[in-house]
PDB file of N, CA and C in Angstrom:
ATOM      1  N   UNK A   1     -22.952 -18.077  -0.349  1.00  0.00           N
ATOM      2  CA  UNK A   1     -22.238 -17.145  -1.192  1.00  0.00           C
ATOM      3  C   UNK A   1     -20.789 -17.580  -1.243  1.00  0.00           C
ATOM      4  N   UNK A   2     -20.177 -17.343  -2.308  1.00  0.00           N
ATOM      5  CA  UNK A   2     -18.658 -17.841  -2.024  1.00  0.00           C
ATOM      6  C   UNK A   2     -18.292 -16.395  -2.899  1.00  0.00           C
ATOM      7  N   UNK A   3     -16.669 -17.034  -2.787  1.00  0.00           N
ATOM      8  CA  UNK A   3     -15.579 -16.050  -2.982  1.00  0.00           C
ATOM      9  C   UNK A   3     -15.233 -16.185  -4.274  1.00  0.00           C
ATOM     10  N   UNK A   4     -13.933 -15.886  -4.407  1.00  0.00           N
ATOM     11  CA  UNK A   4     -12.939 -15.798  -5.648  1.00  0.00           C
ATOM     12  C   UNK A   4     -13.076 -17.315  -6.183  1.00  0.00           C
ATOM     13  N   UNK A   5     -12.935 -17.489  -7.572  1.00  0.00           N
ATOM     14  CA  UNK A   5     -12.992 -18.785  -8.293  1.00  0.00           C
ATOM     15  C   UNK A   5     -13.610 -19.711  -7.355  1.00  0.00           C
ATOM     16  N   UNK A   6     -14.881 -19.265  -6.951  1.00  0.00           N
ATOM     17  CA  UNK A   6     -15.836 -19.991  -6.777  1.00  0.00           C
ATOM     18  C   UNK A   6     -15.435 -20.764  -5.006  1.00  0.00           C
ATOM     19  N   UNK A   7     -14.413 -20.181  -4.568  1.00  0.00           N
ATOM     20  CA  UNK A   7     -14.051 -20.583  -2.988  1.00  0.00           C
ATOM     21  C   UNK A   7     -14.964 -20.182  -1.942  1.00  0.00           C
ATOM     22  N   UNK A   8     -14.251 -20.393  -0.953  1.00  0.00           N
ATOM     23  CA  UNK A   8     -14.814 -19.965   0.327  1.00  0.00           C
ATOM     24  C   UNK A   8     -14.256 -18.256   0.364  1.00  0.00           C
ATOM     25  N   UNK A   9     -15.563 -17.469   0.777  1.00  0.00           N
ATOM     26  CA  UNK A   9     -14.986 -15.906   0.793  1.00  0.00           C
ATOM     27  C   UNK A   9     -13.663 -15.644   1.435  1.00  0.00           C
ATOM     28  N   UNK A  10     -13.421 -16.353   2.292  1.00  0.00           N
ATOM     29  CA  UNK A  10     -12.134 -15.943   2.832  1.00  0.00           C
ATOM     30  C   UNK A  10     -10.609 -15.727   2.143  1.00  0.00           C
ATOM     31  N   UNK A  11     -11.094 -16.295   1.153  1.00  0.00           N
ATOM     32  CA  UNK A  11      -9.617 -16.264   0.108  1.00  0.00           C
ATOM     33  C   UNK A  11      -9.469 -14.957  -0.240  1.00  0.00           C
ATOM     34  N   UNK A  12     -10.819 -13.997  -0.669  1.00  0.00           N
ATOM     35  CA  UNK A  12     -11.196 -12.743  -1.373  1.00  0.00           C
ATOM     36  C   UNK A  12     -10.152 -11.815  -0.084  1.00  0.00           C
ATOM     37  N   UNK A  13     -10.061 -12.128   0.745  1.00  0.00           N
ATOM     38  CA  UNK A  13      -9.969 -11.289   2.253  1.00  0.00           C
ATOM     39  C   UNK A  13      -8.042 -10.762   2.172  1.00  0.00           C
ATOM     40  N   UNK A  14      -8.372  -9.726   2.208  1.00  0.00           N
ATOM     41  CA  UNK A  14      -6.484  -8.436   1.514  1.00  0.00           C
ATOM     42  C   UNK A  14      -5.829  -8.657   3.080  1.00  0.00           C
ATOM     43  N   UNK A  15      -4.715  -9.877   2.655  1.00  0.00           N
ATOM     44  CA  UNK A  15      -3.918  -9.568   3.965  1.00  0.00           C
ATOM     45  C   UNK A  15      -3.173  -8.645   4.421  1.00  0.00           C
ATOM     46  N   UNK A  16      -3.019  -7.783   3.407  1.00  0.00           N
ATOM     47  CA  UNK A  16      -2.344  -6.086   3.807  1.00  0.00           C
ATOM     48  C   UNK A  16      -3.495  -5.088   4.847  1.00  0.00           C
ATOM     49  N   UNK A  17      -4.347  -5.725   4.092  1.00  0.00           N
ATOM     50  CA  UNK A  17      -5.934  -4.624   5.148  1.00  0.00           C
ATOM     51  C   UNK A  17      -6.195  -5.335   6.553  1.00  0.00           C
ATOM     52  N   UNK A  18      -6.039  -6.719   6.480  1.00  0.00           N
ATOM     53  CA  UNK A  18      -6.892  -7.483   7.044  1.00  0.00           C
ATOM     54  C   UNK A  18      -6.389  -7.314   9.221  1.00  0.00           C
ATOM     55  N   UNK A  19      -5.401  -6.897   9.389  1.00  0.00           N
ATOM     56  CA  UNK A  19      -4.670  -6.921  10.202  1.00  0.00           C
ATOM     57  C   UNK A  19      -5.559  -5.864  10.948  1.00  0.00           C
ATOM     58  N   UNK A  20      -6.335  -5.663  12.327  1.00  0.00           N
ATOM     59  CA  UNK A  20      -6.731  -4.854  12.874  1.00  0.00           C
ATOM     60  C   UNK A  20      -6.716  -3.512  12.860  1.00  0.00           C
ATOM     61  N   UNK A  21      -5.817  -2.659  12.908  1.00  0.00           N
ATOM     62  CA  UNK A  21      -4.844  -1.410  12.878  1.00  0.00           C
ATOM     63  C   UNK A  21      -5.174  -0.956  11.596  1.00  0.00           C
ATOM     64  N   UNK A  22      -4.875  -1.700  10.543  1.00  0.00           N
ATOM     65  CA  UNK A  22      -5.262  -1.417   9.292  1.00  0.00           C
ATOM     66  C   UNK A  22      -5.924  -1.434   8.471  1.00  0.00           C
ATOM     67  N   UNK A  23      -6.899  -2.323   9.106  1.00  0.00           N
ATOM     68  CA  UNK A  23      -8.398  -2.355   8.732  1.00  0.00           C
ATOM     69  C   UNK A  23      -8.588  -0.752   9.047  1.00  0.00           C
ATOM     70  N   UNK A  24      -8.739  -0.730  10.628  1.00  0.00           N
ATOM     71  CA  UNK A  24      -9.056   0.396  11.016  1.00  0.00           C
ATOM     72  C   UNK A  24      -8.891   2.068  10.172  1.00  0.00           C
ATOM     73  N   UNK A  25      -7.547   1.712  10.074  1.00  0.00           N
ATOM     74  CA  UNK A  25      -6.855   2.883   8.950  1.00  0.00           C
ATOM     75  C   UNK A  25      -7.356   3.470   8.084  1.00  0.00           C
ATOM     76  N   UNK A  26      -7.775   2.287   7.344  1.00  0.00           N
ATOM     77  CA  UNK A  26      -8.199   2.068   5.778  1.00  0.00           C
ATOM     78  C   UNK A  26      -9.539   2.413   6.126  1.00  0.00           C
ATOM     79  N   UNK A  27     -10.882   2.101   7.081  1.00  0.00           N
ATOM     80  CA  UNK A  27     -11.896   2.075   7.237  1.00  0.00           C
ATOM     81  C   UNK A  27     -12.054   3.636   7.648  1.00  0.00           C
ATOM     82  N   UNK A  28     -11.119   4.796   8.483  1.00  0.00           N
ATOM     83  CA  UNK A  28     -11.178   6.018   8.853  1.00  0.00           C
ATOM     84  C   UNK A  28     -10.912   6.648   7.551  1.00  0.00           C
ATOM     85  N   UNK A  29      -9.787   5.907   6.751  1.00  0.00           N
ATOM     86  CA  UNK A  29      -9.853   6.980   5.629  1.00  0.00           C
ATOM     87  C   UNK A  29     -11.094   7.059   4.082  1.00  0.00           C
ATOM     88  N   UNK A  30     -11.607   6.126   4.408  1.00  0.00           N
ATOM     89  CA  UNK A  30     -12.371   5.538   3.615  1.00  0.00           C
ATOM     90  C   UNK A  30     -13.743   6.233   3.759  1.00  0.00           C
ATOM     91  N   UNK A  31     -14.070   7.077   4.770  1.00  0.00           N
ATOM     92  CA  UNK A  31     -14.774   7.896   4.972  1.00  0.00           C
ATOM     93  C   UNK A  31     -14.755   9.664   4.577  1.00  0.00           C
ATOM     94  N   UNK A  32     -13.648   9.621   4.442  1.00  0.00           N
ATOM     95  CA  UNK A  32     -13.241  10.781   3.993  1.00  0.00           C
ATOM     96  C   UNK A  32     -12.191  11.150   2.147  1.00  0.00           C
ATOM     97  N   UNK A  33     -12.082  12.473   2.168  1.00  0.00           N
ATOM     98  CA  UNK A  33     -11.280  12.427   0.874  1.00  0.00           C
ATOM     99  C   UNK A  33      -9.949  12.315   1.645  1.00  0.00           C
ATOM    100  N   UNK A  34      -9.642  13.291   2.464  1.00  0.00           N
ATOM    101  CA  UNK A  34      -8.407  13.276   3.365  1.00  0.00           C
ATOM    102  C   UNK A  34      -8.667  13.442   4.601  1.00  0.00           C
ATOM    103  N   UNK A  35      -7.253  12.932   5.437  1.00  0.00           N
ATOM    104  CA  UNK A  35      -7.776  13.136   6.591  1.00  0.00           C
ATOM    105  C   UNK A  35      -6.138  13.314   7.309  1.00  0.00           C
ATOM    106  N   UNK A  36      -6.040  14.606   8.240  1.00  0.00           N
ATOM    107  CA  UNK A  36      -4.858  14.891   8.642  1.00  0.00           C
ATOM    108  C   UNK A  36      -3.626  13.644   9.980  1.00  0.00           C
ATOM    109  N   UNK A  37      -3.014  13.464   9.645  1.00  0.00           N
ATOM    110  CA  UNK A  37      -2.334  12.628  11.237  1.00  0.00           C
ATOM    111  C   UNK A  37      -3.050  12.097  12.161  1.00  0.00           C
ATOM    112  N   UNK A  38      -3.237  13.898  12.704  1.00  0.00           N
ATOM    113  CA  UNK A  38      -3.165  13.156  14.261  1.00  0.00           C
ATOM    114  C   UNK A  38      -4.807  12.223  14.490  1.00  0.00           C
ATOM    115  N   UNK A  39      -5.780  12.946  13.565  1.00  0.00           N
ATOM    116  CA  UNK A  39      -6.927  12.851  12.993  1.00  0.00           C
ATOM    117  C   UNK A  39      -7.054  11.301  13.175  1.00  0.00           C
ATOM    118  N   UNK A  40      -6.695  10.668  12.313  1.00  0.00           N
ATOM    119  CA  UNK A  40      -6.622   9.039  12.188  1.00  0.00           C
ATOM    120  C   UNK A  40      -5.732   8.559  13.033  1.00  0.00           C
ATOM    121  N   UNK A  41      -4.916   9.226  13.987  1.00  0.00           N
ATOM    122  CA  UNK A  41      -3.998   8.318  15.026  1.00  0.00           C
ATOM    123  C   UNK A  41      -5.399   8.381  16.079  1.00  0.00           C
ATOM    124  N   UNK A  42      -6.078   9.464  16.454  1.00  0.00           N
ATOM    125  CA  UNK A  42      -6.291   9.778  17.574  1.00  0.00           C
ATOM    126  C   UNK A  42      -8.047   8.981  17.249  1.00  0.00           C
ATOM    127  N   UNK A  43      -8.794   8.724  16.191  1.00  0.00           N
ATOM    128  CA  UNK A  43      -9.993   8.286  15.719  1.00  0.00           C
ATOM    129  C   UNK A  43      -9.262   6.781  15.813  1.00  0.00           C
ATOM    130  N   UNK A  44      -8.466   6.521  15.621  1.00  0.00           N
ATOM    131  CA  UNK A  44      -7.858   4.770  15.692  1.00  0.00           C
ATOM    132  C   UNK A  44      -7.309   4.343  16.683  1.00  0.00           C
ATOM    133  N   UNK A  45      -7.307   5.788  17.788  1.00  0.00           N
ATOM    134  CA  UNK A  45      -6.213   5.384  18.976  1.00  0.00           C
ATOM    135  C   UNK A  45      -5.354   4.572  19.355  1.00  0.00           C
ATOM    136  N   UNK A  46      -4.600   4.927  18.387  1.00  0.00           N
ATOM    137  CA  UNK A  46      -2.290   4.434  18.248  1.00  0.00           C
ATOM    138  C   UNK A  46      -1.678   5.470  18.520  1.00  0.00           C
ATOM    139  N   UNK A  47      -0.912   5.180  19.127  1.00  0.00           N
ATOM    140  CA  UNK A  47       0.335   5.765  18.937  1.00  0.00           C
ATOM    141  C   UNK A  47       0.841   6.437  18.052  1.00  0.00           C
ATOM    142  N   UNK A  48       1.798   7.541  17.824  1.00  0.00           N
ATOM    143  CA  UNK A  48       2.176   8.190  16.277  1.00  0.00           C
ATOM    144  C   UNK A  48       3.194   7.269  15.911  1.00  0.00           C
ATOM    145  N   UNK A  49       3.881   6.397  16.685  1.00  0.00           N
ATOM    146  CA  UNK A  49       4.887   5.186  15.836  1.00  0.00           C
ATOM    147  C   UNK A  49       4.213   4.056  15.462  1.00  0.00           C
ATOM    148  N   UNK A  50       2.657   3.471  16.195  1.00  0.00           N
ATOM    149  CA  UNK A  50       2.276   2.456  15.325  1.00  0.00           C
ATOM    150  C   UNK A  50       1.571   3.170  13.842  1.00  0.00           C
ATOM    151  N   UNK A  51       0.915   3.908  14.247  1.00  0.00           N
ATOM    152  CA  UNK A  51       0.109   4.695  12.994  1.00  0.00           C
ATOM    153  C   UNK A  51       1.395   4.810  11.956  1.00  0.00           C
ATOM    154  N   UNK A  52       2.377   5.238  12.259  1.00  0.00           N
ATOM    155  CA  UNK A  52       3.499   6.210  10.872  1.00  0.00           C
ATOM    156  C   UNK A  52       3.648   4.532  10.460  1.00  0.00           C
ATOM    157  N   UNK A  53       4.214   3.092  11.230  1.00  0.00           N
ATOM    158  CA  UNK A  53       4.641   1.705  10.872  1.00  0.00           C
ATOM    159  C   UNK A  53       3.509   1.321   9.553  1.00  0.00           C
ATOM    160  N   UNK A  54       2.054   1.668  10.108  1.00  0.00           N
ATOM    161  CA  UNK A  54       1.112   1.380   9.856  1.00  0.00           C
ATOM    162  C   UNK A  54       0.787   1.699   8.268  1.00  0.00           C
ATOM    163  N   UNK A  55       1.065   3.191   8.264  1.00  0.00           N
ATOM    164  CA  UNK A  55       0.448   4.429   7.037  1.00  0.00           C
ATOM    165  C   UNK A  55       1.934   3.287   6.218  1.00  0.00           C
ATOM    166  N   UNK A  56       3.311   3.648   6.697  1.00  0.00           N
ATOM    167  CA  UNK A  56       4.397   2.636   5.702  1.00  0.00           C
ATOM    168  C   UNK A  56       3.751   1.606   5.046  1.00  0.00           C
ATOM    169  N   UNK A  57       3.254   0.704   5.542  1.00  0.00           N
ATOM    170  CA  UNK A  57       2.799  -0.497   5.049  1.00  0.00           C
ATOM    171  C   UNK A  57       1.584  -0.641   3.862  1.00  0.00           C
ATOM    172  N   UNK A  58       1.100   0.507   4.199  1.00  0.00           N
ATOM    173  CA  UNK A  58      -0.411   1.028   3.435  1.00  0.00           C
ATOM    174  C   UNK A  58      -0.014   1.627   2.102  1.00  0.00           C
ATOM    175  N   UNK A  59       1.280   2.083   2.644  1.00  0.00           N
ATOM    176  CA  UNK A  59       1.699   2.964   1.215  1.00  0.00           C
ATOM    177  C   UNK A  59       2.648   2.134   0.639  1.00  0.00           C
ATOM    178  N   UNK A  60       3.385   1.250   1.192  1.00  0.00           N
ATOM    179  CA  UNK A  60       3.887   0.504   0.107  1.00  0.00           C
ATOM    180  C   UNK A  60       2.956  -0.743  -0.238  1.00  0.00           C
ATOM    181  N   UNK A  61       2.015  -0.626  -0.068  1.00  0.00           N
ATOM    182  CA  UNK A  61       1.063  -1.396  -0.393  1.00  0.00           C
ATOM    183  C   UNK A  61       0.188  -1.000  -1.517  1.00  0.00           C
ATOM    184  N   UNK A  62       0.651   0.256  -1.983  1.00  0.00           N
ATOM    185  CA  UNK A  62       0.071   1.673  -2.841  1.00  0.00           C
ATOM    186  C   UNK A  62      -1.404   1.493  -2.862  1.00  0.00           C
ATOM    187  N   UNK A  63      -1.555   1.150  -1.073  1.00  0.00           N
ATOM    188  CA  UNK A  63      -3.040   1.869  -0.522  1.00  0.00           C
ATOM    189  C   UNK A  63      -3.460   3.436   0.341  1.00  0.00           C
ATOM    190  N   UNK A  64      -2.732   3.603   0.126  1.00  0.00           N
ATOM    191  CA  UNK A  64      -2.501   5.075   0.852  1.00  0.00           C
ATOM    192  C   UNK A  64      -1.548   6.286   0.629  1.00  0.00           C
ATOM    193  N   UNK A  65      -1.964   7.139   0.160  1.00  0.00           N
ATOM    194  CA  UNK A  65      -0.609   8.410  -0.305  1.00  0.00           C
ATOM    195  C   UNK A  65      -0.747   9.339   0.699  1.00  0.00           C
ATOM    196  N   UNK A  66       0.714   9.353   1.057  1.00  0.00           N
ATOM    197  CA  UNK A  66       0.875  10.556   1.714  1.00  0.00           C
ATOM    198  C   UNK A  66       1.411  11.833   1.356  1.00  0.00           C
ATOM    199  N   UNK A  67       0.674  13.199   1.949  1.00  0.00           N
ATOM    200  CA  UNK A  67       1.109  14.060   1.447  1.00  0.00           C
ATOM    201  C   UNK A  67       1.580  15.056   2.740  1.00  0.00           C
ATOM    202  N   UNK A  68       2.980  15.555   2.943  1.00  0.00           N
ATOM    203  CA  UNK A  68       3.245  16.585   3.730  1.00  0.00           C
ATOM    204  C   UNK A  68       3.202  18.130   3.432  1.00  0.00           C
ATOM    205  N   UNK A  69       3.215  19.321   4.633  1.00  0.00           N
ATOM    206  CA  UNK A  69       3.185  20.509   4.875  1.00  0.00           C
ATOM    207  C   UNK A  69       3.059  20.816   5.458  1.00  0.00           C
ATOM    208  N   UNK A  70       2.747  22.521   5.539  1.00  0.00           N
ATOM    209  CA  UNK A  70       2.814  23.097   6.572  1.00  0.00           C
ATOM    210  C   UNK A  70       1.306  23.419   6.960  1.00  0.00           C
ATOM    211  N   UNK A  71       1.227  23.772   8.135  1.00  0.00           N
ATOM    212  CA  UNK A  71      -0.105  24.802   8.579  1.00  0.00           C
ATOM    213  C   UNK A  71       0.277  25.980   9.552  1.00  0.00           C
ATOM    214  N   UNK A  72       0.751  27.262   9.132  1.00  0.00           N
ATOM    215  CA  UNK A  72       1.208  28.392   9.687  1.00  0.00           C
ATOM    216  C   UNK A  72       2.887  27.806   9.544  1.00  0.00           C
ATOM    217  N   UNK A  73       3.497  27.380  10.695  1.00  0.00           N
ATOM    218  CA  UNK A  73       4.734  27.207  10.919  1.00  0.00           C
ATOM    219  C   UNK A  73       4.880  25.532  11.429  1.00  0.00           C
ATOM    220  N   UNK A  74       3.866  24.817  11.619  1.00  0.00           N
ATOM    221  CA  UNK A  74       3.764  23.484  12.314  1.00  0.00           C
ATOM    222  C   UNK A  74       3.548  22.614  10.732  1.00  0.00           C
ATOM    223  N   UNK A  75       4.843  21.513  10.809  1.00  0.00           N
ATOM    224  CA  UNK A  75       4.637  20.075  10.019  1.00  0.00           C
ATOM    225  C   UNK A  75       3.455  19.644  10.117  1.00  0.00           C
ATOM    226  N   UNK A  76       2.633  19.260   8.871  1.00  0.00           N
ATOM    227  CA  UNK A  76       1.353  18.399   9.432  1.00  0.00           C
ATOM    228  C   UNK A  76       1.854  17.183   7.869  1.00  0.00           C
ATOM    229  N   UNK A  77       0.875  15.867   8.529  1.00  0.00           N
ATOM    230  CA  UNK A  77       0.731  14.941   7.594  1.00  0.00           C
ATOM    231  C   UNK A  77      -0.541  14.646   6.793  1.00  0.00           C
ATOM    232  N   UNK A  78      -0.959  14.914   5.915  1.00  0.00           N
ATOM    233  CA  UNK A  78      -2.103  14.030   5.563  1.00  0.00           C
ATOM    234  C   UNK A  78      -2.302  12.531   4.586  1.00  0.00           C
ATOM    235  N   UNK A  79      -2.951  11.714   5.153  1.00  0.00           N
ATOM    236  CA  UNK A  79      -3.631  10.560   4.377  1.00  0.00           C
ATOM    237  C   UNK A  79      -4.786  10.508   3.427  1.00  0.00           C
ATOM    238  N   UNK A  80      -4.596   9.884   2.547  1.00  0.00           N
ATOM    239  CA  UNK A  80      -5.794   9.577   1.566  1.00  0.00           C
ATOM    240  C   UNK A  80      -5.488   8.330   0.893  1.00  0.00           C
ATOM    241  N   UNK A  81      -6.855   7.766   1.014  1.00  0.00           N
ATOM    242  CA  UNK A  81      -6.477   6.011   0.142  1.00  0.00           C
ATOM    243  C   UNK A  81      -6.271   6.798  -1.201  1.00  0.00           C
ATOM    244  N   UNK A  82      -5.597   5.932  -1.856  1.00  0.00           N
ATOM    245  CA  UNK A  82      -5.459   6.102  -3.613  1.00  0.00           C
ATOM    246  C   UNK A  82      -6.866   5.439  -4.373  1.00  0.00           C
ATOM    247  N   UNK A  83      -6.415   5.360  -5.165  1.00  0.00           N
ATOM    248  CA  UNK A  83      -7.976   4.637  -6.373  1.00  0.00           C
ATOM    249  C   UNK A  83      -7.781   3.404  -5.765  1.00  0.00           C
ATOM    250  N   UNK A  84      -6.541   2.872  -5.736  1.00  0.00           N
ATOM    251  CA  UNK A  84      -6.330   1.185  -5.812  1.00  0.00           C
ATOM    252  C   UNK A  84      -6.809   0.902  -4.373  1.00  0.00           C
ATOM    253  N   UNK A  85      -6.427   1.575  -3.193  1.00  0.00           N
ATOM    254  CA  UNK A  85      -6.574   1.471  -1.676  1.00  0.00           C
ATOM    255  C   UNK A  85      -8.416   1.748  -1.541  1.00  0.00           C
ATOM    256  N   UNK A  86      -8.791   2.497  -2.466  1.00  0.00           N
ATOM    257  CA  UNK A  86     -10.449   2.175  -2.389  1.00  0.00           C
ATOM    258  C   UNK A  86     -11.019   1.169  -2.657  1.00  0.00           C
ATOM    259  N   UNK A  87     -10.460   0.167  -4.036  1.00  0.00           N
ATOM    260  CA  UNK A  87     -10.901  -0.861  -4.804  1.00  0.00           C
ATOM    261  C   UNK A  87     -10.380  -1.965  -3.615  1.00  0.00           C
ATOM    262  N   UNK A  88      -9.257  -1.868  -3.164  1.00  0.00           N
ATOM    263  CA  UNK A  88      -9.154  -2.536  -2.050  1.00  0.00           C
ATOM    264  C   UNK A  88      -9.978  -2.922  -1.167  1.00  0.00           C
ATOM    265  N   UNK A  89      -9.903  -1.765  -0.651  1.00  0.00           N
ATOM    266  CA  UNK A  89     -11.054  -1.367   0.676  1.00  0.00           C
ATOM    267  C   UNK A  89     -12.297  -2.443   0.524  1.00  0.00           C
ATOM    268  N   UNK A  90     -12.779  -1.770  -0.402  1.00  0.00           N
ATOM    269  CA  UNK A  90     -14.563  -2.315  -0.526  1.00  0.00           C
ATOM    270  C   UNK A  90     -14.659  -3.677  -1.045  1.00  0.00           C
ATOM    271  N   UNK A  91     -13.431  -4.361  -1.649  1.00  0.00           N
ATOM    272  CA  UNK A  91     -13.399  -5.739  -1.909  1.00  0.00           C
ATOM    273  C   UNK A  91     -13.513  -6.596  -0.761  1.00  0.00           C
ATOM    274  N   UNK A  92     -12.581  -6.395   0.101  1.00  0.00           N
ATOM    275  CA  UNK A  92     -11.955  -6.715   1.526  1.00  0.00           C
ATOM    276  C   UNK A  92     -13.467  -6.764   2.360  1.00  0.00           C
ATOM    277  N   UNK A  93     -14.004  -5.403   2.633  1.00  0.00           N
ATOM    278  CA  UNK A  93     -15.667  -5.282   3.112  1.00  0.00           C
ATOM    279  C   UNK A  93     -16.231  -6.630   2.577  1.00  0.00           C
ATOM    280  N   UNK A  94     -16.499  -6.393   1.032  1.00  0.00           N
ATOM    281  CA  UNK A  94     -17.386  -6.949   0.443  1.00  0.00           C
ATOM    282  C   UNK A  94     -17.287  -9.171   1.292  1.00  0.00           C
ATOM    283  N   UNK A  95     -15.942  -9.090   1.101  1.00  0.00           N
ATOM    284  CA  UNK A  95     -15.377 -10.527   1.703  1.00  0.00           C
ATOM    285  C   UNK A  95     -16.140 -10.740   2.697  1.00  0.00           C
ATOM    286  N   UNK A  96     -15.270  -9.810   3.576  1.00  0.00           N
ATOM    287  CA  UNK A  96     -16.258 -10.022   5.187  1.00  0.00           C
ATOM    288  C   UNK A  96     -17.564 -10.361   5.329  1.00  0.00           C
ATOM    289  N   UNK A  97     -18.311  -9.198   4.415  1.00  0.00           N
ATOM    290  CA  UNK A  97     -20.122  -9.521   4.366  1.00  0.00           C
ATOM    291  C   UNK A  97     -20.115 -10.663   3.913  1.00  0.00           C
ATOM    292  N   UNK A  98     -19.760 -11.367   2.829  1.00  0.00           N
ATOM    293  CA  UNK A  98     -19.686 -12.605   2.355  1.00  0.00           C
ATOM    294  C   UNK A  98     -19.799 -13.657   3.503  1.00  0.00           C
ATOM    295  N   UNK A  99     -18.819 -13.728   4.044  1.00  0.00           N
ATOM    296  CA  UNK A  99     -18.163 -14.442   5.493  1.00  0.00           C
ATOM    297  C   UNK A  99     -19.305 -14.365   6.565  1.00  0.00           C
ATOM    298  N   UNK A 100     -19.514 -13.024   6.873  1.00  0.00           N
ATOM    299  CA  UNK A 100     -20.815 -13.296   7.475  1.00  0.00           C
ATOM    300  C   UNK A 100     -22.161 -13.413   7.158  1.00  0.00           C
ATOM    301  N   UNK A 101     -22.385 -13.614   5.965  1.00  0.00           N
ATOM    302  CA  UNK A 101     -23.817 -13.786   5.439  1.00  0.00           C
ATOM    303  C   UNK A 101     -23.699 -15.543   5.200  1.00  0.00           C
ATOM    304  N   UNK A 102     -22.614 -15.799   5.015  1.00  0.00           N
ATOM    305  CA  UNK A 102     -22.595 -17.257   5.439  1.00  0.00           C
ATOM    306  C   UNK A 102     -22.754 -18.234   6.670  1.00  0.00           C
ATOM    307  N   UNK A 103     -22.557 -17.328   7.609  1.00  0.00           N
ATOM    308  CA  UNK A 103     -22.537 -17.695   8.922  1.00  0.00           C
ATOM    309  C   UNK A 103     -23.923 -17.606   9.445  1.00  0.00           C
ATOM    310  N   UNK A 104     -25.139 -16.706   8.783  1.00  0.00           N
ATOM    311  CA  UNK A 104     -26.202 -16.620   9.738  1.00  0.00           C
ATOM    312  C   UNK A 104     -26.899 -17.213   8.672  1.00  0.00           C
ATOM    313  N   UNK A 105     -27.979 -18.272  10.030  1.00  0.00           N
ATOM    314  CA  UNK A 105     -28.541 -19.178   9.364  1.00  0.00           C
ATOM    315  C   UNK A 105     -30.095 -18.482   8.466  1.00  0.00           C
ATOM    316  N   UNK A 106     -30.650 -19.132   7.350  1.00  0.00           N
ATOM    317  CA  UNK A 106     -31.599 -18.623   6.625  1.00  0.00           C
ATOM    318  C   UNK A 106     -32.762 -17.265   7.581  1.00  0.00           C
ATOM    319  N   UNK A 107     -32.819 -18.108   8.362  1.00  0.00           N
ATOM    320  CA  UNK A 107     -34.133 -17.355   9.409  1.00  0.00           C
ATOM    321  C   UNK A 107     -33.172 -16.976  10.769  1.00  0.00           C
ATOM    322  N   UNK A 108     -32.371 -15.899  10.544  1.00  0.00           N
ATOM    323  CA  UNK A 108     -31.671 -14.833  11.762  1.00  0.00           C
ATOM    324  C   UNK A 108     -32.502 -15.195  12.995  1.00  0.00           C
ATOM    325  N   UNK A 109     -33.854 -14.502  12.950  1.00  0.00           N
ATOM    326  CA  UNK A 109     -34.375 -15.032  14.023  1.00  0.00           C
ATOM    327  C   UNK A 109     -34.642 -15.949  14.580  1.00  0.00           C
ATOM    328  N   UNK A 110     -34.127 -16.925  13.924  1.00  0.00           N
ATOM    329  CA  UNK A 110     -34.382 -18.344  14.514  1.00  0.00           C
ATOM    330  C   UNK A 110     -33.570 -18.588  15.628  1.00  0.00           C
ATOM    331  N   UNK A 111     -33.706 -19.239  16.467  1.00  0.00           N
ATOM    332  CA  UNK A 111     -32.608 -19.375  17.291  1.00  0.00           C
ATOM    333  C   UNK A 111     -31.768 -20.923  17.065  1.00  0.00           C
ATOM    334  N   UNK A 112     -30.731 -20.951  17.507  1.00  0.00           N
ATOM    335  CA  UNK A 112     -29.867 -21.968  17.000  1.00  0.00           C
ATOM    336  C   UNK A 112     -29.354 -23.041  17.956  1.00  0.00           C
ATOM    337  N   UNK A 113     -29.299 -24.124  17.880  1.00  0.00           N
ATOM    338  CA  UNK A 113     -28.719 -24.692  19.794  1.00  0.00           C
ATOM    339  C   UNK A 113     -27.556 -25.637  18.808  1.00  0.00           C
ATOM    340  N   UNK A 114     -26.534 -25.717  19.357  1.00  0.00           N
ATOM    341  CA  UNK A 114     -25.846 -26.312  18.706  1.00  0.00           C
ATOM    342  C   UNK A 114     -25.631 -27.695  19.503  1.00  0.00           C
ATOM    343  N   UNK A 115     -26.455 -27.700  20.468  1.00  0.00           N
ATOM    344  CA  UNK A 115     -27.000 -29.365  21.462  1.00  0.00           C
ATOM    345  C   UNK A 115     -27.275 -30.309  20.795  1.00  0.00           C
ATOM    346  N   UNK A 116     -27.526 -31.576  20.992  1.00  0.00           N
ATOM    347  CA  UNK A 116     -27.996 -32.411  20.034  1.00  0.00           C
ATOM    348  C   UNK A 116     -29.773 -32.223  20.794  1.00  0.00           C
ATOM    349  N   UNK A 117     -30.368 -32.371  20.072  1.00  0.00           N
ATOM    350  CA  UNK A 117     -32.100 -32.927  20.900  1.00  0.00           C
ATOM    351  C   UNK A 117     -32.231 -33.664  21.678  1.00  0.00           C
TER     352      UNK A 117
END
């Protein structure tokens, strides 16, 4: 299987997503329509300064909108990918599967020795 103009999938692969943390991000919100702060700090387990560095990067990446308020008297934050941070998302996925459907040989079950005979 290949990638973009006919490459190796890895080219297809969003270096804004691709970074651990933000994979992660993108992959918690991607499950949901929204999802509050602490919600995705504490499901991604960061910190509230890598997560807030994190959500920055996502949103000026205009993969992620944030929206603030209240709940009773307490600040809360919520996240939601945008349209574009979805089309993102599932491209980025789609890469990876690519990447690894290249990697396993025809017959999975086969076993593989990378020895010579």
């Amino acid at each position: 299987m290949t990638g973009a103009a006919g490459g190796h999938p890895r080219h297809a692969l969003d270096e804004v997503i691709h970074a651990p943390v933000r994979f992660s991000v993108m992959a918690t919100l991607a499950s949901a329509e929204e999802a509050e702060f602490g919600f995705v700090r504490d499901g991604v387990q960061v910190s509230d300064s890598l997560l807030s560095k994190t959500v920055s990067a996502l949103e000026k990446a205009g993969y992620v909108e944030v929206r603030k308020g209240y709940v009773g008297k307490r600040p809360r934050t919520w996240l939601r990918l945008s349209r574009q941070g979805r089309a993102a998302f599932g491209a980025h996925v789609a890469a990876l599967r690519a990447i690894a459907d290249g990697a396993l040989p025809p017959d999975a079950g086969a076993v593989v020795s990378a020895e010579p005979g």
